[in-house]
C-alpha atoms as a PDB file:
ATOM      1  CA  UNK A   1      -9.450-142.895-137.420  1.00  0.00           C
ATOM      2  CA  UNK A   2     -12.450-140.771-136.928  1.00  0.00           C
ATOM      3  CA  UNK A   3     -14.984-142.216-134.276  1.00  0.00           C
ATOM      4  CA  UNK A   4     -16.946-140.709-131.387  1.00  0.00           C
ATOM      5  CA  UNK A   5     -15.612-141.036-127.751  1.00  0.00           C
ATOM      6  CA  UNK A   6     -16.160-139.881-124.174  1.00  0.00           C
ATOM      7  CA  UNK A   7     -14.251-137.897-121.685  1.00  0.00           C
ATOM      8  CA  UNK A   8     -15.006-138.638-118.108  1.00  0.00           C
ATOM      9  CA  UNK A   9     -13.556-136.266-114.926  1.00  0.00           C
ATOM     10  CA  UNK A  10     -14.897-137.395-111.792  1.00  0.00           C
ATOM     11  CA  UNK A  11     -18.946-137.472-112.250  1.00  0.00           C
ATOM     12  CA  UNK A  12     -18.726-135.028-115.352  1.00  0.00           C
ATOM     13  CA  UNK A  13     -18.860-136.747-118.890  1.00  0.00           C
ATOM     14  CA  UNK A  14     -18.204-134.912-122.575  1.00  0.00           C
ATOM     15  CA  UNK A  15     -18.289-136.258-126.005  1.00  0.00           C
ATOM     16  CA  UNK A  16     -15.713-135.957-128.158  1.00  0.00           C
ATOM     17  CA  UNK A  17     -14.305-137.554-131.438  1.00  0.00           C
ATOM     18  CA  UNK A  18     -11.043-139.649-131.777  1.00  0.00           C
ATOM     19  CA  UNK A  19      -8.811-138.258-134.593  1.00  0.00           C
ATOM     20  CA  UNK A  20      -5.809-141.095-134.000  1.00  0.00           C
ATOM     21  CA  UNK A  21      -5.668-143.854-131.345  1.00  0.00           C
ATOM     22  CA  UNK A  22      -1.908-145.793-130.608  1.00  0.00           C
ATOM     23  CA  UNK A  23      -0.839-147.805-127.946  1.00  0.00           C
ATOM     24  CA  UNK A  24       0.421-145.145-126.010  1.00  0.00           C
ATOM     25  CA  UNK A  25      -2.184-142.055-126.354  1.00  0.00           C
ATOM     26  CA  UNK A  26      -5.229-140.464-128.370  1.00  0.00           C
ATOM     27  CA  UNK A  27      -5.245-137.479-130.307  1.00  0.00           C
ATOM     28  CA  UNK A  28      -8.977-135.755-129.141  1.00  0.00           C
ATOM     29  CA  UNK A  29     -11.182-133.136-130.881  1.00  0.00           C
ATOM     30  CA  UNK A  30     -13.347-131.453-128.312  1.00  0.00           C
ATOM     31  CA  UNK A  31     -16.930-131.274-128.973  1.00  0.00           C
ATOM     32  CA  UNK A  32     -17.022-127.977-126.654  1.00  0.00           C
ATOM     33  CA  UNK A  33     -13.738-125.839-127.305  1.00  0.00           C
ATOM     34  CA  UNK A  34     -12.741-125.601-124.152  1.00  0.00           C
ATOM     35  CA  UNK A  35      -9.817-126.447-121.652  1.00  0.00           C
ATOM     36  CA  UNK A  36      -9.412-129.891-121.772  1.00  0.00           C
ATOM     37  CA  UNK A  37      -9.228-131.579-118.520  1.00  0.00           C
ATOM     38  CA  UNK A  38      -5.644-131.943-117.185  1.00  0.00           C
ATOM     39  CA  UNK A  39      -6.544-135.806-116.270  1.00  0.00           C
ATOM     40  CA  UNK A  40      -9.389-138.081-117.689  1.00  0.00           C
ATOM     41  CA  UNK A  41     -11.012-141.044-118.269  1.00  0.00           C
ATOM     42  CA  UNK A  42     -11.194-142.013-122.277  1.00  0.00           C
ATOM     43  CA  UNK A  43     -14.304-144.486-123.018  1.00  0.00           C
ATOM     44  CA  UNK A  44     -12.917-144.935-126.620  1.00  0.00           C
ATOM     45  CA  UNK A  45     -13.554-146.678-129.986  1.00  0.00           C
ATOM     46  CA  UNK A  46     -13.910-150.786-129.446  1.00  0.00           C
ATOM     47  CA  UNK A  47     -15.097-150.454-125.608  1.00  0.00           C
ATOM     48  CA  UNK A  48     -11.396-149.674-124.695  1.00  0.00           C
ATOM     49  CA  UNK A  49     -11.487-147.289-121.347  1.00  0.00           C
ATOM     50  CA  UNK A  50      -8.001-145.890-120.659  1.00  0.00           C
ATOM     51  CA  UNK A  51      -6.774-143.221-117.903  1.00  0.00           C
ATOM     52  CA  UNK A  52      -4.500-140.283-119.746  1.00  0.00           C
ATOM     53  CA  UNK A  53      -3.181-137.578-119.054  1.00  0.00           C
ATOM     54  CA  UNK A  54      -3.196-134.116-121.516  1.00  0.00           C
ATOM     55  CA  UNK A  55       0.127-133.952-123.081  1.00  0.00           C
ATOM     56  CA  UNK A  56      -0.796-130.928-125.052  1.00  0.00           C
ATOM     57  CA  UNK A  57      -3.798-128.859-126.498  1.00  0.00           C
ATOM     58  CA  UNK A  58      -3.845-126.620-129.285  1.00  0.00           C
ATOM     59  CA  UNK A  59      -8.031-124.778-129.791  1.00  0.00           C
ATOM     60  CA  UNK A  60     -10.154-127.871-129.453  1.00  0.00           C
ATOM     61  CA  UNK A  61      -7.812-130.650-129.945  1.00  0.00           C
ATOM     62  CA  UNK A  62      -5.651-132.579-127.105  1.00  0.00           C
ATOM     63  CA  UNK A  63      -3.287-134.644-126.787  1.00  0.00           C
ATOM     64  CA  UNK A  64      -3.590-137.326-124.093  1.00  0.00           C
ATOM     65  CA  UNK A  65      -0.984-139.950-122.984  1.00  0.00           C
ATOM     66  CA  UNK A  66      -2.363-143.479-121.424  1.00  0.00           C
ATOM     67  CA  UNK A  67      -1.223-143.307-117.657  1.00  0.00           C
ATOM     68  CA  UNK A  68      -1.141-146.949-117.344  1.00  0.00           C
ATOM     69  CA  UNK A  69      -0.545-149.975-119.920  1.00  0.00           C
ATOM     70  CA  UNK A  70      -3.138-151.976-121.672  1.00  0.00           C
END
């Protein structure tokens, strides 16, 4: 899967694109490489909106584990 996405942290939004989506996290390419926030808010593919947390990040792509179930 390849599909554009948003980050949200508190009242700060970035874009960013969805590599891989499962039931338990997203795999995130930055759209600025940057840190990725620790803790977000993933508006993704399908109007699904998720809390996660960043399991890992390697350059400008993250890891992020869904903090709570669908």
């Amino acid at each position: 899967m390849i599909a554009g996405g948003k980050m949200v942290v508190a009242e700060r939004s970035q874009a960013c694109v969805v590599l891989d989506l499962s039931t338990l996290g997203a795999r995130i390419q930055l759209i600025d490489p940057e840190e990725a926030p620790s803790a977000a808010v993933l508006h993704l593919p399908g109007g699904i909106v998720r809390k996660a947390a960043r399991r890992w990040q390697r350059e400008d792509v993250a890891g992020y584990e869904f903090c709570e179930p669908s």
